[in-house]
C-alpha atoms as a PDB file:
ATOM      1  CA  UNK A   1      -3.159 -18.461 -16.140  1.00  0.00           C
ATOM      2  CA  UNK A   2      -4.699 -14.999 -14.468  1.00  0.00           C
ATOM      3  CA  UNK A   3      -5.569 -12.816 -17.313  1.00  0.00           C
ATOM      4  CA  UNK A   4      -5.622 -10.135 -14.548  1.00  0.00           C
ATOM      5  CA  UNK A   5      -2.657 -11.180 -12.821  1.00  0.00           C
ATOM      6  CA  UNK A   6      -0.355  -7.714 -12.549  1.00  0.00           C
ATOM      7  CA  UNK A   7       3.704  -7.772 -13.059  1.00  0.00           C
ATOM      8  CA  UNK A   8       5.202  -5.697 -10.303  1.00  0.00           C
ATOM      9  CA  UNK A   9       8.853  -4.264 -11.029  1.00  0.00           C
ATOM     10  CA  UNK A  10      10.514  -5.204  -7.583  1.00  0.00           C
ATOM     11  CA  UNK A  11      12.942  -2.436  -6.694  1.00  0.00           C
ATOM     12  CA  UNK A  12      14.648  -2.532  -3.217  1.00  0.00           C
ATOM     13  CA  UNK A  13      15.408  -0.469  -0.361  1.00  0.00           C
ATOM     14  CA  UNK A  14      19.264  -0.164  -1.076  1.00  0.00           C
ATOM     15  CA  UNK A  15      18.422   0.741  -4.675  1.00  0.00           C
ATOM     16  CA  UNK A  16      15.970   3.803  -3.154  1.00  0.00           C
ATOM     17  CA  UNK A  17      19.455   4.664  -0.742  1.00  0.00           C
ATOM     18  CA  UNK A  18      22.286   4.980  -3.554  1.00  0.00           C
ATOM     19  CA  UNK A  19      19.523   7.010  -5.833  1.00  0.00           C
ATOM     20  CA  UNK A  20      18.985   9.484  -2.954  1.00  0.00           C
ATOM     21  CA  UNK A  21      22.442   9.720  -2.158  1.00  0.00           C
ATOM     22  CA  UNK A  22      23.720  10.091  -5.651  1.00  0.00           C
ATOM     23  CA  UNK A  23      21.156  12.624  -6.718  1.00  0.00           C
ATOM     24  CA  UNK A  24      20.242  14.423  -2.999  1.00  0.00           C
ATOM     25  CA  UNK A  25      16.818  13.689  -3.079  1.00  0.00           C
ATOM     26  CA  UNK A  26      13.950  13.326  -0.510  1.00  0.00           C
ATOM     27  CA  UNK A  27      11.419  12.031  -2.848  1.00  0.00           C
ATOM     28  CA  UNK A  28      11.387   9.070  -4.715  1.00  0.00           C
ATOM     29  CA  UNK A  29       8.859   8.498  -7.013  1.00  0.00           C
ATOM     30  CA  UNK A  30       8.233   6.876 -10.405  1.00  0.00           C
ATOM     31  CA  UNK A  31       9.340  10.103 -12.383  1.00  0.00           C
ATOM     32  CA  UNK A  32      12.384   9.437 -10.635  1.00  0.00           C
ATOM     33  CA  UNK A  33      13.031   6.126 -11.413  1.00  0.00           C
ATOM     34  CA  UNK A  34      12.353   6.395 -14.678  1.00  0.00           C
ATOM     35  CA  UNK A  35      14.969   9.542 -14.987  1.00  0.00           C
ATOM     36  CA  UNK A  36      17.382   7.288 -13.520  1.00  0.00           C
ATOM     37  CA  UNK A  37      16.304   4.154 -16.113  1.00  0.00           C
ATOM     38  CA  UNK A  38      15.120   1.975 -13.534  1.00  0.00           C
ATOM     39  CA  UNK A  39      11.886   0.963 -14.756  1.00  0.00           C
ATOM     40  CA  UNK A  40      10.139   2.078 -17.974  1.00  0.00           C
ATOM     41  CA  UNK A  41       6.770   3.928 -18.679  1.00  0.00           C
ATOM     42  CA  UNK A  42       4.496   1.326 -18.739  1.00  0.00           C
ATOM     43  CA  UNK A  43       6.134  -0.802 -15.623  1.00  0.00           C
ATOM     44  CA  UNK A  44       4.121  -0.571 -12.043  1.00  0.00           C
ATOM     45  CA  UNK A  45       6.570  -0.509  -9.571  1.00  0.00           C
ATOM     46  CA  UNK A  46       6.571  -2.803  -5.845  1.00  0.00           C
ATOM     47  CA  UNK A  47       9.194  -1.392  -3.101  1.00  0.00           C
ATOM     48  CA  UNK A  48      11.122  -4.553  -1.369  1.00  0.00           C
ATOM     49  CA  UNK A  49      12.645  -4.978   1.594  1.00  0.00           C
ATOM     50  CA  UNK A  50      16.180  -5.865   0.355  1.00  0.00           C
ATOM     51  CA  UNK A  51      18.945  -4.005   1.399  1.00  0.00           C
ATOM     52  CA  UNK A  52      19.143  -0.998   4.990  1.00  0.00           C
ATOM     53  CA  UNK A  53      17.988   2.609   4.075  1.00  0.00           C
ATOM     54  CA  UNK A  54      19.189   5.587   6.534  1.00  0.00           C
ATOM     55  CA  UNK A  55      17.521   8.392   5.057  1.00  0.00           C
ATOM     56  CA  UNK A  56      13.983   9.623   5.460  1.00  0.00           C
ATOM     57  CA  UNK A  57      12.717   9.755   2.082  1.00  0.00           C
ATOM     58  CA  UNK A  58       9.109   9.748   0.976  1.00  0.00           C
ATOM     59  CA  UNK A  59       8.623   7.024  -1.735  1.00  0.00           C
ATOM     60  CA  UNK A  60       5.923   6.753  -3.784  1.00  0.00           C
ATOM     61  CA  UNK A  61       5.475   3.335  -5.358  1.00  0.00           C
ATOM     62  CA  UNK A  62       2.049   1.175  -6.718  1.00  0.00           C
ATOM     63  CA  UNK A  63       2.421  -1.381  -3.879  1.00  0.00           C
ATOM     64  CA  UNK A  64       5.146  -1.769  -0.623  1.00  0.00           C
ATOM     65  CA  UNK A  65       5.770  -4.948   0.910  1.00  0.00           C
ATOM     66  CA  UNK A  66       5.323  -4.709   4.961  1.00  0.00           C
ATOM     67  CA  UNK A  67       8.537  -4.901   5.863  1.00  0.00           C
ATOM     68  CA  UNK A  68       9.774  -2.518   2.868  1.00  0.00           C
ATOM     69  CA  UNK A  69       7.347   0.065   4.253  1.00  0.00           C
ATOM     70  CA  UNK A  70       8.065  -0.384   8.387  1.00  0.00           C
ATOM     71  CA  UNK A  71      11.658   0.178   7.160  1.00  0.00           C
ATOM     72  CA  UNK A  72      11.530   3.424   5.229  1.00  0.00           C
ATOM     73  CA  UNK A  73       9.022   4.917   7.715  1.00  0.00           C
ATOM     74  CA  UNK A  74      11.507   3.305  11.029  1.00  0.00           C
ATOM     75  CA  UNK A  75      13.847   5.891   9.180  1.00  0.00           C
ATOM     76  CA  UNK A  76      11.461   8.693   9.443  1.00  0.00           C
ATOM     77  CA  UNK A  77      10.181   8.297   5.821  1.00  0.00           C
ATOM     78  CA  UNK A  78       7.148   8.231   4.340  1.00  0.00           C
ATOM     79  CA  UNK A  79       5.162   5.667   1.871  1.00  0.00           C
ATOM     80  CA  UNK A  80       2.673   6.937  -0.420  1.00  0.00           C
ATOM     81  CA  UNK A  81       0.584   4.649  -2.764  1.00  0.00           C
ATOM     82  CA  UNK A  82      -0.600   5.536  -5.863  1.00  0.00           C
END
């Protein structure tokens, strides 16, 4: 086993949707989804490609997968790593 190996917390797109709809945001970020009980202090978070977003949010995640981050930014989003 990878000692080093690193546990992502996979959240997807349609998650990032409903939380920006229900709470009128434009930023998603970890504070966020921790607020909202999605993921816990020490998680590290990976956006996925599952599900259609609409809005243009910026999101700021630890890791996007390609198609995850063509989608948000085909909505006129932004993707920050951290």
């Amino acid at each position: 086993k990878n000692i080093n190996r690193v546990e992502y917390k996979p959240v997807n797109l349609d998650l990032l949707q409903s939380l920006a709809e229900a709470k009128n945001l434009t930023k998603i970020g970890l504070d966020e989804l921790r607020a909202a009980g999605f993921i816990n202090s020490r998680q590290v978070v990976k956006i996925l490609a599952g599900g259609t977003i609409s809005k243009a949010l910026t999101v700021e995640a630890n890791a996007f997968s390609k198609a995850a981050a063509a989608a948000i930014e085909a909505a006129g989003g932004t993707t920050v790593k951290l």
